[in-house]
C-alpha atoms as a PDB file:
ATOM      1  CA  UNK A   1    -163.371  25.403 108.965  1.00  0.00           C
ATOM      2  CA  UNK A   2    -160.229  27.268 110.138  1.00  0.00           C
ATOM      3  CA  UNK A   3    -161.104  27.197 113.732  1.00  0.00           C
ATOM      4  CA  UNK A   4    -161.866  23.670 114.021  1.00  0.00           C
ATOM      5  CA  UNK A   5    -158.318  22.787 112.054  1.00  0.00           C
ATOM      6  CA  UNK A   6    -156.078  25.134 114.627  1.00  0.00           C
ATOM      7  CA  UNK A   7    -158.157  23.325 117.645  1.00  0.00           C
ATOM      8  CA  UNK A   8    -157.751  19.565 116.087  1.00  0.00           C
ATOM      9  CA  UNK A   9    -153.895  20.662 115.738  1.00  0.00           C
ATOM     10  CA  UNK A  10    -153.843  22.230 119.697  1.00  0.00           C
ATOM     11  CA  UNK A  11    -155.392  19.233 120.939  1.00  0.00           C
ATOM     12  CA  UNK A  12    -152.963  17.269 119.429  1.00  0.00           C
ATOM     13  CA  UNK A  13    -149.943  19.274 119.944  1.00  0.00           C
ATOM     14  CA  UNK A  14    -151.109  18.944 123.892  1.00  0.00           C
ATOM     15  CA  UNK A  15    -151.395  15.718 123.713  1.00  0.00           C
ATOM     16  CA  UNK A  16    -147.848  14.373 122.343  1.00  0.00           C
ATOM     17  CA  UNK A  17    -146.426  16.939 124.516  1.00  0.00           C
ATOM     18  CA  UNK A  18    -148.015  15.563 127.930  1.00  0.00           C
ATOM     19  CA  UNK A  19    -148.244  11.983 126.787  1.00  0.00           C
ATOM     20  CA  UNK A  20    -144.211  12.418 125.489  1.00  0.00           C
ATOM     21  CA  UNK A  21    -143.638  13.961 129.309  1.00  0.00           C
ATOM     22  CA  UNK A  22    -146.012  13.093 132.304  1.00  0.00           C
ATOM     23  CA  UNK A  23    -144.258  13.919 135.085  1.00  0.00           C
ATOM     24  CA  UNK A  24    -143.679  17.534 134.332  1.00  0.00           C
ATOM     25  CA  UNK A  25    -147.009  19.241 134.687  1.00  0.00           C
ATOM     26  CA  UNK A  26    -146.781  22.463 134.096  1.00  0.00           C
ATOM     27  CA  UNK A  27    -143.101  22.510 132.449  1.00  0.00           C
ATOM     28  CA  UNK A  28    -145.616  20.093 129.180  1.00  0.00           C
ATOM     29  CA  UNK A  29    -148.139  22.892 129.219  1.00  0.00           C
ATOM     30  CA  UNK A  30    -146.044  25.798 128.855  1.00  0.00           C
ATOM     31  CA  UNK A  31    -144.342  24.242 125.821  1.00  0.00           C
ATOM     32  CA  UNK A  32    -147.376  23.057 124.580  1.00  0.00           C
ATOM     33  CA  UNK A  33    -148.766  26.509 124.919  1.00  0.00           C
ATOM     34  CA  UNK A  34    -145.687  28.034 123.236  1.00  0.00           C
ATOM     35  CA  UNK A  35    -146.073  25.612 120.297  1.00  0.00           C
ATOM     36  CA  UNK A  36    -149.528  26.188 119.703  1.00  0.00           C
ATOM     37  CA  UNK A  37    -149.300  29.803 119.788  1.00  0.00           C
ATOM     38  CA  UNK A  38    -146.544  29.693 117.140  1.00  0.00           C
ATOM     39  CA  UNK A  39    -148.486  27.430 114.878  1.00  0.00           C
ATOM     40  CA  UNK A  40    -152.096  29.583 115.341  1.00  0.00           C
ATOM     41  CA  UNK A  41    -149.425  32.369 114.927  1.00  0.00           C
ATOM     42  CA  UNK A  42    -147.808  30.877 111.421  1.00  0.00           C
ATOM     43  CA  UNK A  43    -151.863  29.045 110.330  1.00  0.00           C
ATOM     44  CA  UNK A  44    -153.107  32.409 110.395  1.00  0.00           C
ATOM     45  CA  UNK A  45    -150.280  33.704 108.461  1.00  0.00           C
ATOM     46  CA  UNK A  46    -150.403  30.841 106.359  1.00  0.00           C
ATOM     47  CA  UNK A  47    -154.047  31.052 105.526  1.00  0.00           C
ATOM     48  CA  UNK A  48    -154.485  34.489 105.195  1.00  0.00           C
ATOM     49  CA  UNK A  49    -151.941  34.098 102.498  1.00  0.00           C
ATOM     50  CA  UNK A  50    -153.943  31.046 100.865  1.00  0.00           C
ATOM     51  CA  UNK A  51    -156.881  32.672 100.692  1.00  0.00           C
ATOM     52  CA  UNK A  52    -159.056  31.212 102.868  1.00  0.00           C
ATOM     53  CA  UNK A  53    -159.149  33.935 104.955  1.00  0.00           C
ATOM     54  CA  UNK A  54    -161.793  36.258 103.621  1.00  0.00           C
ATOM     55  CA  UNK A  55    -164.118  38.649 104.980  1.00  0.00           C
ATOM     56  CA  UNK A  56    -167.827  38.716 103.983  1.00  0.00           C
ATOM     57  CA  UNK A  57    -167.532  41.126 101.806  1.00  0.00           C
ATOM     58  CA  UNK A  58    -164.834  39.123  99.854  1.00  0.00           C
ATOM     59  CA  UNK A  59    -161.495  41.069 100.749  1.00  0.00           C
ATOM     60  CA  UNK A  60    -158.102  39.985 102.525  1.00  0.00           C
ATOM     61  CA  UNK A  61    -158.754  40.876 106.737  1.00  0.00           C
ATOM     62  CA  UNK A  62    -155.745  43.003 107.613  1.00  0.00           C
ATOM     63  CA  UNK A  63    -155.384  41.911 111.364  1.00  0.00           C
ATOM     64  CA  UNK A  64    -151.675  43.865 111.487  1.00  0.00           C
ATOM     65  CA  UNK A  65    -153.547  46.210 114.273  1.00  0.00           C
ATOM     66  CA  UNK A  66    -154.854  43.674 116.193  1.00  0.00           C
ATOM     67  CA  UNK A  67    -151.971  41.100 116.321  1.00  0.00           C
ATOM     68  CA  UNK A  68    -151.409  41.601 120.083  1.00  0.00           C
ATOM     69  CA  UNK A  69    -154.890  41.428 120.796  1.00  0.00           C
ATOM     70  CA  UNK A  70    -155.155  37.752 118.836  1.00  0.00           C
ATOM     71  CA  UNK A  71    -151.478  36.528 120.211  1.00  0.00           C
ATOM     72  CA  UNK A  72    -152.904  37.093 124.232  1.00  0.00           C
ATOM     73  CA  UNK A  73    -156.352  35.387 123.272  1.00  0.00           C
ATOM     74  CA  UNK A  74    -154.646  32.474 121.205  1.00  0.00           C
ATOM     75  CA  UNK A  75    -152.012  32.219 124.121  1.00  0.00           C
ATOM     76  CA  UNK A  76    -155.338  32.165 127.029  1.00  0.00           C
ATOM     77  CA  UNK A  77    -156.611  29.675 124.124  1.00  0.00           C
ATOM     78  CA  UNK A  78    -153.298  27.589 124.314  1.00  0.00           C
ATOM     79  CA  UNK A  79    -152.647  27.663 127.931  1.00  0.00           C
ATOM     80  CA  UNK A  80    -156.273  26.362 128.563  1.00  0.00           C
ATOM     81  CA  UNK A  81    -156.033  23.352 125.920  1.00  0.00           C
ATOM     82  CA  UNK A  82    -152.955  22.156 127.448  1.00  0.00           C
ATOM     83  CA  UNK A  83    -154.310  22.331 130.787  1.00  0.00           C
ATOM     84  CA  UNK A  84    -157.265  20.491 130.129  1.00  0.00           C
ATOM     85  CA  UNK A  85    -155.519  17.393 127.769  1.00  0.00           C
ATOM     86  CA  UNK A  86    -152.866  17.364 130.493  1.00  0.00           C
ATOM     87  CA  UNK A  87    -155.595  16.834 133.084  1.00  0.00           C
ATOM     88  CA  UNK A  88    -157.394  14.164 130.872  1.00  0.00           C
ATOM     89  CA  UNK A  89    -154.543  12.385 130.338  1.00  0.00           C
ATOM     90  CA  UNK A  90    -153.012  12.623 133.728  1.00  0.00           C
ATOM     91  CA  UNK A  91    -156.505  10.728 134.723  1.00  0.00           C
ATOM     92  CA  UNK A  92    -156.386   8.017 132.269  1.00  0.00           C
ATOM     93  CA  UNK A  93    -152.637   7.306 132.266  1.00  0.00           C
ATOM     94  CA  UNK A  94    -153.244   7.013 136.668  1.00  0.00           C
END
């Protein structure tokens, strides 16, 4: 369920950004990359301290090794959602 709020969020973070400026290709997707990395960033955070972030044997993850690993794959993640909605809406706004 996690995965499918961040990308809901990213698609819509992409959006307002490239709808809010259209001329600016790539200066919309490198702020919307930057602001969906921070929120994945903060959700994961954020969830992990909810609790609905478990593993399957029941515990808290501890992902404090790994946090540069998941920041470059959320920021290839965030990069490539902006490009895309900025594409999409590039062609239906033309």
């Amino acid at each position: 369920m996690v995965p499918y709020l961040l990308t809901i969020l990213c698609v819509l973070v992409a959006g307002a950004i490239h709808w809010a400026f259209p001329k600016t290709f790539w200066k919309s997707t490198l702020m919307s990359t930057a602001v969906i990395l921070l929120f994945s960033i903060a959700a994961l955070f954020i969830f992990k301290a909810s609790g609905m972030l478990m593993t399957e044997t029941g515990e808290d993850p501890d992902f404090s090794g790994k946090l540069l690993m998941i920041t470059a794959l959320m920021s290839f993640f965030g990069l490539l959602i902006s490009i895309f909605v900025g594409w999409f809406l590039r062609v239906v706004r033309a």
